[in-house]
N, C-alpha and C. Protein backbone atom coordinates (compact mmCIF):
# COMPACT_ATOMS: atom_id res chain seq x y z
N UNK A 1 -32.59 -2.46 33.80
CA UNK A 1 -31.89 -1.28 33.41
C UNK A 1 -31.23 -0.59 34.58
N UNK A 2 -30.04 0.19 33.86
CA UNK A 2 -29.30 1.12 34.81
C UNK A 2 -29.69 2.32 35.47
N UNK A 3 -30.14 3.03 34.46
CA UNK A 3 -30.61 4.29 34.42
C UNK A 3 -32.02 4.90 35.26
N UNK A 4 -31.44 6.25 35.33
CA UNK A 4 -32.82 6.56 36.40
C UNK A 4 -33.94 6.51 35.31
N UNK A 5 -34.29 6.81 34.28
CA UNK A 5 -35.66 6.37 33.28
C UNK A 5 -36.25 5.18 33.46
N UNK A 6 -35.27 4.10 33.78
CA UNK A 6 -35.66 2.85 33.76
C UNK A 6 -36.44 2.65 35.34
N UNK A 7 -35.94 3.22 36.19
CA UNK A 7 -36.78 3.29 37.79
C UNK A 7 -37.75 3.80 38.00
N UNK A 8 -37.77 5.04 36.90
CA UNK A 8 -38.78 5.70 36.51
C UNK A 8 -40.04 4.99 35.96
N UNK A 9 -39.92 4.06 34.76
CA UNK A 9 -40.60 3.59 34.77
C UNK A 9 -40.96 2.24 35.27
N UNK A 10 -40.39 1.74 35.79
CA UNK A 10 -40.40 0.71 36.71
C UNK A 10 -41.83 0.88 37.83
N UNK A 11 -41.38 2.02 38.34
CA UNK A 11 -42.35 2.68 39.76
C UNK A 11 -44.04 2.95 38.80
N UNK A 12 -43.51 3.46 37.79
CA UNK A 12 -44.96 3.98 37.01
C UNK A 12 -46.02 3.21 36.71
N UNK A 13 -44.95 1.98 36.45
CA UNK A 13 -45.61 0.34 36.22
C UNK A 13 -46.23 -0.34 36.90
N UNK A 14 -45.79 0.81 38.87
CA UNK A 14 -46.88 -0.12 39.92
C UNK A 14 -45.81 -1.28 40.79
N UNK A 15 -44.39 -1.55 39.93
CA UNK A 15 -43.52 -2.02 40.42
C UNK A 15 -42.65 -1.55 41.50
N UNK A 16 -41.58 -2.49 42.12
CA UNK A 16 -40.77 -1.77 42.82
C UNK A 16 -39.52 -1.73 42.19
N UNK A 17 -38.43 -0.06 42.28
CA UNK A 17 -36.86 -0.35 41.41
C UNK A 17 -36.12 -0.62 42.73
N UNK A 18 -35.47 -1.55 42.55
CA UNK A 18 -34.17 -2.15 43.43
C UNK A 18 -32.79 -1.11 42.76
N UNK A 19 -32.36 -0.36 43.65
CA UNK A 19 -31.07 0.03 43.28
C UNK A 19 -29.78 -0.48 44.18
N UNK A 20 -29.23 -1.08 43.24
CA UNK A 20 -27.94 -2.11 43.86
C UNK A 20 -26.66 -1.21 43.92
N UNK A 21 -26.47 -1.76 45.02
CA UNK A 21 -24.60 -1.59 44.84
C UNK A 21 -23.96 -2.80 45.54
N UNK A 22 -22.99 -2.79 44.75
CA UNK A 22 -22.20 -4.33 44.88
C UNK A 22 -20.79 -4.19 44.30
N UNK A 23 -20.47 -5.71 44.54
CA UNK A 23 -18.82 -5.30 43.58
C UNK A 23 -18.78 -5.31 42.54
N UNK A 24 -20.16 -5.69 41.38
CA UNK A 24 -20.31 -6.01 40.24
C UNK A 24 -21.18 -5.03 39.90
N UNK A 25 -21.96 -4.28 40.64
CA UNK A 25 -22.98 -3.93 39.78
C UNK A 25 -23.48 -2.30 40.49
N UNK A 26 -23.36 -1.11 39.58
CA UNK A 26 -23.31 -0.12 40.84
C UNK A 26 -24.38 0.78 39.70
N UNK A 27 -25.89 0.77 40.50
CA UNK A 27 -27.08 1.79 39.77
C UNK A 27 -27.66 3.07 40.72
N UNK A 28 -26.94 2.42 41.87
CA UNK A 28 -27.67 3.77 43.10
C UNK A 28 -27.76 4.95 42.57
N UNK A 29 -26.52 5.57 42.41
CA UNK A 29 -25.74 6.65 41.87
C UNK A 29 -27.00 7.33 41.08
N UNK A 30 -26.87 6.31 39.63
CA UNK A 30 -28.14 6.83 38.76
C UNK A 30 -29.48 7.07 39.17
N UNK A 31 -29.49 5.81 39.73
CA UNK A 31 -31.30 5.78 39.58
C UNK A 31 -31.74 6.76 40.97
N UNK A 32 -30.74 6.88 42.12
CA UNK A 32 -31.69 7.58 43.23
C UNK A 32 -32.00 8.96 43.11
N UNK A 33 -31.19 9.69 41.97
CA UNK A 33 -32.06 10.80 41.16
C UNK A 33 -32.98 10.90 40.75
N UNK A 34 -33.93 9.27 40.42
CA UNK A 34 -35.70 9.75 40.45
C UNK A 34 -36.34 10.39 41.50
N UNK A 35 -35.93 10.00 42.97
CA UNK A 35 -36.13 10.27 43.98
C UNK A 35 -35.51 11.97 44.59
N UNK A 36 -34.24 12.20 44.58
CA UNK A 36 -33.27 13.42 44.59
C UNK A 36 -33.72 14.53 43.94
N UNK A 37 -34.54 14.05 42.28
CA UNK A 37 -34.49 15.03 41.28
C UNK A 37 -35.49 15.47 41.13
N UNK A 38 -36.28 14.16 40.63
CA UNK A 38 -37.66 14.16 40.44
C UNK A 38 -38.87 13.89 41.16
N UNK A 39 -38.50 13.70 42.38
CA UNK A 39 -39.40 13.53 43.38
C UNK A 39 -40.54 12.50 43.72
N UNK A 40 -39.91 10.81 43.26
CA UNK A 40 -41.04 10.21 43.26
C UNK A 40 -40.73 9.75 44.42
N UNK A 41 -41.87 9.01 45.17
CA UNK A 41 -42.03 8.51 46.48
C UNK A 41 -41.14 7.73 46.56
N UNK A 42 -40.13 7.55 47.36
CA UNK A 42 -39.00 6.66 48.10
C UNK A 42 -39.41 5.27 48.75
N UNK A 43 -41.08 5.07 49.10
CA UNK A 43 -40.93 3.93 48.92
C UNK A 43 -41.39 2.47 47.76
N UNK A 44 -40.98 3.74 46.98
CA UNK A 44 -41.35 2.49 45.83
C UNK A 44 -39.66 2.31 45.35
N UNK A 45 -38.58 2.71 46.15
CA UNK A 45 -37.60 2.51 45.50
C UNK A 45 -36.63 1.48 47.12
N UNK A 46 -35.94 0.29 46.44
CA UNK A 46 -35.52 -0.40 47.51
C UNK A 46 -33.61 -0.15 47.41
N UNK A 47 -33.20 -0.19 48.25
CA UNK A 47 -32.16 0.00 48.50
C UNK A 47 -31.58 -1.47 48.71
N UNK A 48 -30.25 -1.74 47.61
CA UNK A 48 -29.93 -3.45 48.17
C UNK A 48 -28.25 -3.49 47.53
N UNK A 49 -28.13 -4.64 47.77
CA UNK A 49 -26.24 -5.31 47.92
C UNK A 49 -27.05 -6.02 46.64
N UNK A 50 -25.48 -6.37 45.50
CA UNK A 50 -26.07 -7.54 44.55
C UNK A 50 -24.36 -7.97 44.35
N UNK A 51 -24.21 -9.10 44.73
CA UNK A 51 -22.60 -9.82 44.12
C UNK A 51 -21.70 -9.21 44.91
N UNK A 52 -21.65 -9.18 46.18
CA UNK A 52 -20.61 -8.30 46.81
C UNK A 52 -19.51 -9.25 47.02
N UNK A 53 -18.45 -8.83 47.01
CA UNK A 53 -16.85 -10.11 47.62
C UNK A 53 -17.22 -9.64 49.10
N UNK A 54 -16.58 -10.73 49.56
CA UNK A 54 -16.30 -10.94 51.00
C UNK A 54 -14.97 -9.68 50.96
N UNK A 55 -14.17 -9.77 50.49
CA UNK A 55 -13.49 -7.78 51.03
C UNK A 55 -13.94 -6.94 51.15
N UNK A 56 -15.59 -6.65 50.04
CA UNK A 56 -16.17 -5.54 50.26
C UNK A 56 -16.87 -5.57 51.18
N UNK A 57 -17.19 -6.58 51.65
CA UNK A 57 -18.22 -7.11 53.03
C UNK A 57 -17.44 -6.14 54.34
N UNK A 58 -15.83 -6.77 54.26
CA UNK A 58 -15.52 -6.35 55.66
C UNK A 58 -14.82 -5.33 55.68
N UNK A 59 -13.88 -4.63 54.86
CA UNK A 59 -13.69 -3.52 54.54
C UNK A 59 -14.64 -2.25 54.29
N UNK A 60 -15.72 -2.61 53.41
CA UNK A 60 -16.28 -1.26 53.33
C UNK A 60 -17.58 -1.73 53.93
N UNK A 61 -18.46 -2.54 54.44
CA UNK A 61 -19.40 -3.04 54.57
C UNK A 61 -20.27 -3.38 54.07
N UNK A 62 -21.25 -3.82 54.44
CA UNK A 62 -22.87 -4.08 53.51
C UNK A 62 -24.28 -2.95 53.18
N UNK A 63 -24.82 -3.60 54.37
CA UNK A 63 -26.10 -2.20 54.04
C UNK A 63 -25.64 -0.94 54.29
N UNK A 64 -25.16 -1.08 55.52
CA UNK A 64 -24.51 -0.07 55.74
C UNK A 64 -23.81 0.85 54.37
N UNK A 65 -22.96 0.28 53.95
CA UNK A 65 -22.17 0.79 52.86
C UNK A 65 -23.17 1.57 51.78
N UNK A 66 -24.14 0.65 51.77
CA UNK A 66 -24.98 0.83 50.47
C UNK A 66 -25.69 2.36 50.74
N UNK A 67 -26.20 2.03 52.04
CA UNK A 67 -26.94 3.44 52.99
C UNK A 67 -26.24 4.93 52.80
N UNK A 68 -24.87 4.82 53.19
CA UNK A 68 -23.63 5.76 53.48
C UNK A 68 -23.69 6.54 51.42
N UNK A 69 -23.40 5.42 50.48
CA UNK A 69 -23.48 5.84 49.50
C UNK A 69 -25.04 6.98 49.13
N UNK A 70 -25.93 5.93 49.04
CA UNK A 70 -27.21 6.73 48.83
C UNK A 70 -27.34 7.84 49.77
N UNK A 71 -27.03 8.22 50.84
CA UNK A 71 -26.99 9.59 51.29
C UNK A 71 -25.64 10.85 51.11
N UNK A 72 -24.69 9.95 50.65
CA UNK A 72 -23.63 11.00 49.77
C UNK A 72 -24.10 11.13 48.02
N UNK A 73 -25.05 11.25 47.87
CA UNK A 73 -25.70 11.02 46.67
C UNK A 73 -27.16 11.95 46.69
N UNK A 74 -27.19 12.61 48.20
CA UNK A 74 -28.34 13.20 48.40
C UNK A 74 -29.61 13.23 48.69
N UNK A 75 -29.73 11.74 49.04
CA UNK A 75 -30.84 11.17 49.52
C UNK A 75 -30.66 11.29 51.36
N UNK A 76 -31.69 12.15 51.87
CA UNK A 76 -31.67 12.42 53.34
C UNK A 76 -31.66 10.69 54.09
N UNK A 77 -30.59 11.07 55.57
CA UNK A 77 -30.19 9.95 56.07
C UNK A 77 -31.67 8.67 56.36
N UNK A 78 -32.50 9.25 57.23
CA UNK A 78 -33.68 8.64 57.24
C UNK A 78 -34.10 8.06 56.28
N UNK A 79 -34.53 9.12 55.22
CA UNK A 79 -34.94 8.25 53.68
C UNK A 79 -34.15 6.90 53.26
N UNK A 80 -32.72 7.19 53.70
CA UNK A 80 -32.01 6.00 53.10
C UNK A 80 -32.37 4.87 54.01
N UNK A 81 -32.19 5.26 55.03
CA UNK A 81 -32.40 4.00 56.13
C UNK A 81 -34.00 3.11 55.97
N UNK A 82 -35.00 3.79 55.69
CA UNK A 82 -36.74 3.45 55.19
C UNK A 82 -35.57 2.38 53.79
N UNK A 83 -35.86 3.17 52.97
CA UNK A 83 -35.24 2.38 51.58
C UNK A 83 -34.49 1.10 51.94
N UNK A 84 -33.86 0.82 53.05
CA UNK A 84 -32.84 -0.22 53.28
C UNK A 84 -33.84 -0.71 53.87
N UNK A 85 -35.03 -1.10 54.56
CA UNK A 85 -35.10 -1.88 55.53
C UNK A 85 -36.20 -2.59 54.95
């Protein structure tokens, strides 16, 4: 799932939520509002690339990119960087 409910329960489950951004597939946005909103622990939530083109690689970058998003999204810089690594 897309949605922050679904990370929500994902984490509740004992699991970890992967929130992707890619050229195909973009859930950061949503889901890092469990974290932003609702305050669950950040490291049960992973920060990742899924299907990226090689333009988005070198133009906008990779983790990096992914990082830059999740902290224009309100997730403090540190936090994002833990989540990425």
């Amino acid at each position: 799932g897309t949605r922050k409910e679904d990370a929500i329960a994902r984490v509740r489950q004992g699991m970890k939520a992967m929130l992707r951004l890619g050229s195909a597939w973009y859930d950061v946005a949503e889901q890092i509002r469990a974290v932003t909103e609702d305050g669950l622990d950040p490291r049960n939530f992973i920060l990742c690339t899924d299907d990226s083109h090689s333009e988005t690689l070198v133009y906008e970058g990779h983790m990096d990119r992914v990082v830059r998003h999740a902290i224009s999204r309100g997730l403090k810089p540190i936090t994002a960087i833990q989540m990425a690594t």
